[in-house]
Protein backbone atom coordinates (compact mmCIF):
# COMPACT_ATOMS: atom_id res chain seq x y z
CA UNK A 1 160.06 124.11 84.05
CA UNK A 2 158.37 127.67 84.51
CA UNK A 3 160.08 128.72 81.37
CA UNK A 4 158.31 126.05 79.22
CA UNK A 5 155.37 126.57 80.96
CA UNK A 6 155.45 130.19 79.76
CA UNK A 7 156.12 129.16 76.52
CA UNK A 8 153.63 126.46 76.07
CA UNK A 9 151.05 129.62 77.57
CA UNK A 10 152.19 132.38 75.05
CA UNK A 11 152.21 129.52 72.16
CA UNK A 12 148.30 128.66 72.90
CA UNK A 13 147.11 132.05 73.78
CA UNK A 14 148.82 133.22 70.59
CA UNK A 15 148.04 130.65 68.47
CA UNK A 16 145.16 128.85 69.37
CA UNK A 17 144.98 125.37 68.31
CA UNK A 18 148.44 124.97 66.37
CA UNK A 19 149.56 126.35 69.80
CA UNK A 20 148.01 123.19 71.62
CA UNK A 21 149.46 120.94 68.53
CA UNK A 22 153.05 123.07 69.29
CA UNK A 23 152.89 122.80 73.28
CA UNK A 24 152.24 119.08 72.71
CA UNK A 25 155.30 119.02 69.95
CA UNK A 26 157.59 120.51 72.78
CA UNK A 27 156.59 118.25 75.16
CA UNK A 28 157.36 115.34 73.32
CA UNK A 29 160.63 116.88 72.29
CA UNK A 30 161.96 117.31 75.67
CA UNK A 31 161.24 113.77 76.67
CA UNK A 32 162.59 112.44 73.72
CA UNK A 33 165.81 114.70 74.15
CA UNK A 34 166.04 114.35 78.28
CA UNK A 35 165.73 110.54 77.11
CA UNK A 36 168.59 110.52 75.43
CA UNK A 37 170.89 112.51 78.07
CA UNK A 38 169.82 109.43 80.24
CA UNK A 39 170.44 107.00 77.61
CA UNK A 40 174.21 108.20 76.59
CA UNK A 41 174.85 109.46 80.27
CA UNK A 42 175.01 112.98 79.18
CA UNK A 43 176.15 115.50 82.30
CA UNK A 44 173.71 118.21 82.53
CA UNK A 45 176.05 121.03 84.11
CA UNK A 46 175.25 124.40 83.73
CA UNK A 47 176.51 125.24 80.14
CA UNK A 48 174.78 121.56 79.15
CA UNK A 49 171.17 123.26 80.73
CA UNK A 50 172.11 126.38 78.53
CA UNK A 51 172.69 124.07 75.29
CA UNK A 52 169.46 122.37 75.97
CA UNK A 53 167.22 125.58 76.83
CA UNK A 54 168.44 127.08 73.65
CA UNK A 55 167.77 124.58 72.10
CA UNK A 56 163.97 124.42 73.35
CA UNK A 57 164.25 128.13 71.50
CA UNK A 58 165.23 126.32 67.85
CA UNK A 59 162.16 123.65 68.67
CA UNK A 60 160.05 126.75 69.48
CA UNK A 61 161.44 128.87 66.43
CA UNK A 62 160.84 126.00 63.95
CA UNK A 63 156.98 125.72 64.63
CA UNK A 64 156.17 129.88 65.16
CA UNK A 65 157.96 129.84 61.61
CA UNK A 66 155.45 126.76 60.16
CA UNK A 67 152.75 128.76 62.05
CA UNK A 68 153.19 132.37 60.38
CA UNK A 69 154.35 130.78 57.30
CA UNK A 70 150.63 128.82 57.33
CA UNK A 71 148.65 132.33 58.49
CA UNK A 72 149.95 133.98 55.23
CA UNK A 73 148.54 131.48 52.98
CA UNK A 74 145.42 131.50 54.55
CA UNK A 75 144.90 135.20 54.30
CA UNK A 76 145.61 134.34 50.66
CA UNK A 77 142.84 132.54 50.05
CA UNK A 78 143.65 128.63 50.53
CA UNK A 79 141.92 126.09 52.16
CA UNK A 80 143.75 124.91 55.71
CA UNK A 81 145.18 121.76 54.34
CA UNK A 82 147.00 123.50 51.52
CA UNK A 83 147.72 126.30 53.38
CA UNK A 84 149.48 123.48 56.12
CA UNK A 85 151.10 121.60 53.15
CA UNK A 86 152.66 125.22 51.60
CA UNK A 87 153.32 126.39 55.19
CA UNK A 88 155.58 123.33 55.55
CA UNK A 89 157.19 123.40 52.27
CA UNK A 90 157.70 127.92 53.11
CA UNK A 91 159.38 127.53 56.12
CA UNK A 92 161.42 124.49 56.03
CA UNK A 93 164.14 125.97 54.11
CA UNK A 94 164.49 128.40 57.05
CA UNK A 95 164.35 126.23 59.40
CA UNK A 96 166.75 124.33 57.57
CA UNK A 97 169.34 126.67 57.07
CA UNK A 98 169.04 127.90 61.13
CA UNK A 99 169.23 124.37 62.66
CA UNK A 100 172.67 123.82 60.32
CA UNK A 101 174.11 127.32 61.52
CA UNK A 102 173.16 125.51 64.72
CA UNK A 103 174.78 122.33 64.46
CA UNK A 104 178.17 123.90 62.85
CA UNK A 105 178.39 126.07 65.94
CA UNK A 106 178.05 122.69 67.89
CA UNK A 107 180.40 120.71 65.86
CA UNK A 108 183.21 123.19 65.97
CA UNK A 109 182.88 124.28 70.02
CA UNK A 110 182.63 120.78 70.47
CA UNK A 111 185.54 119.93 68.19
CA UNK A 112 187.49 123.46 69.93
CA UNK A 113 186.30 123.60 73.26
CA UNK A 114 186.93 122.28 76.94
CA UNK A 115 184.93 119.92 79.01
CA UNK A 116 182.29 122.63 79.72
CA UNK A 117 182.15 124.30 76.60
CA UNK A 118 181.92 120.64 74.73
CA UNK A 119 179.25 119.62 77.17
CA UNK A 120 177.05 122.75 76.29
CA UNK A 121 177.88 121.87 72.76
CA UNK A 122 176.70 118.06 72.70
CA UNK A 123 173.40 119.38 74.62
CA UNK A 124 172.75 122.00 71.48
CA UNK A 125 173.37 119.64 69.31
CA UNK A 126 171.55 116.68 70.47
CA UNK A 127 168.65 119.06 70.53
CA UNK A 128 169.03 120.80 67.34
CA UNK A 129 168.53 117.71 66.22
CA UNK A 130 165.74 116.38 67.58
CA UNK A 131 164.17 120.02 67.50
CA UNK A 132 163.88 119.49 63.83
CA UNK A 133 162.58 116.18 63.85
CA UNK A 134 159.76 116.90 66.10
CA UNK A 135 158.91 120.24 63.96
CA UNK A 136 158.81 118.05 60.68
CA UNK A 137 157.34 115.19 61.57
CA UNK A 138 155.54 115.57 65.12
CA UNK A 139 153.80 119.26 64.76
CA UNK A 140 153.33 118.03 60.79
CA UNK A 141 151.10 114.97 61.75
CA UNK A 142 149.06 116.58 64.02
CA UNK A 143 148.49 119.92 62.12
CA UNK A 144 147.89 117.55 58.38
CA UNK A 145 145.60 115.56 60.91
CA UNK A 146 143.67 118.51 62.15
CA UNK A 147 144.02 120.51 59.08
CA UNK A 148 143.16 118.33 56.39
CA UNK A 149 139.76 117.51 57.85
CA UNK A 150 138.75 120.62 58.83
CA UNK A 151 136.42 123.04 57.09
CA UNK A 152 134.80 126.30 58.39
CA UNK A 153 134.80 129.33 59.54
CA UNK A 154 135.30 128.57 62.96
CA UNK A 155 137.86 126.36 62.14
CA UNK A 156 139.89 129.05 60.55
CA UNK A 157 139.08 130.90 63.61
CA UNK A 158 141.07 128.11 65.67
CA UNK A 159 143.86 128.26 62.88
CA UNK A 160 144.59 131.71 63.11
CA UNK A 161 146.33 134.29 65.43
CA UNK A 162 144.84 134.46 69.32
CA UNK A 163 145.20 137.78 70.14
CA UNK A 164 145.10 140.02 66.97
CA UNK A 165 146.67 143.76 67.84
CA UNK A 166 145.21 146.45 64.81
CA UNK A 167 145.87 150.12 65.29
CA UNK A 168 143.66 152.51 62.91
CA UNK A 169 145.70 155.08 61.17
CA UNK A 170 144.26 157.59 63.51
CA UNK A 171 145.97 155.80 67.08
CA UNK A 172 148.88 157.64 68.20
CA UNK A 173 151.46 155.60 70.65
């Protein structure tokens, strides 16, 4: 609990409002995945909490990629709905490709494993899964719904990085 509550705090001091629209997409992922482990009696032992916390780290991955995919194509110029729309269509192919590395590493420690191993397997799984469902379709509504209404400079502000770190040339570390 004080690890997503970290999270959720570094993902809206960092990004602002798609930080909100992400802390609110990881929320409903991890009742829709704890729902589950209650619905199909799923054993949370220690390697099952490991699955599912790494798994918060795909759900978390998957929007910070939508998120930085989205910043680069408004520093390019585009309006925040079609910088939302080719944000989307940028970083799905990574996310993609990570959550299927993901789920092959499930499939074959599940297929491989013993009782603990398979239990931390089913957990990454189950939320691999649902990680990319709520990235795609929960964090999409809300940042189309915000995004494709929005105009403005101080809507851009809200769009755009929280804490911005610039160093001259002239700054020496």
């Amino acid at each position: 609990l004080i690890g997503l509550l970290a999270i959720i705090g570094f993902l809206i001091l960092w990004y602002r409002l798609p930080g909100v629209i992400a802390s609110v997409s990881l929320i409903v992922y991890a009742v829709i995945v704890l729902s589950i482990f209650k619905l199909f009696n799923v054993v949370l032992s220690a390697a099952g909490i490991a699955g599912f916390i790494i798994s918060i780290g795909t759900a978390v991955d998957a929007n910070i990629l939508i998120f930085e995919r989205m910043k680069e194509e408004m520093r390019s110029g585009k309006s925040l709905r079609d910088s939302v729309e080719a944000g989307f269509a940028r970083a799905w192919t990574s996310i993609r490709d990570s959550n299927i590395a993901h789920l092959i590493s499930a499939v074959i420690l599940f297929w491989f494993g013993t009782s603990i191993v398979k239990g931390f397997a089913l957990t990454l799984g189950i939320g691999v899964i649902v990680s990319m469902i709520s990235a795609i379709f929960v964090s999409r509504v809300f940042l189309v719904a915000v995004g494709g209404h929005a105009k403005g400079a101080f809507m851009r502000f809200l769009m755009a990085n929280g804490i911005p770190f610039t160093r001259s040339a002239s700054t020496k570390i």
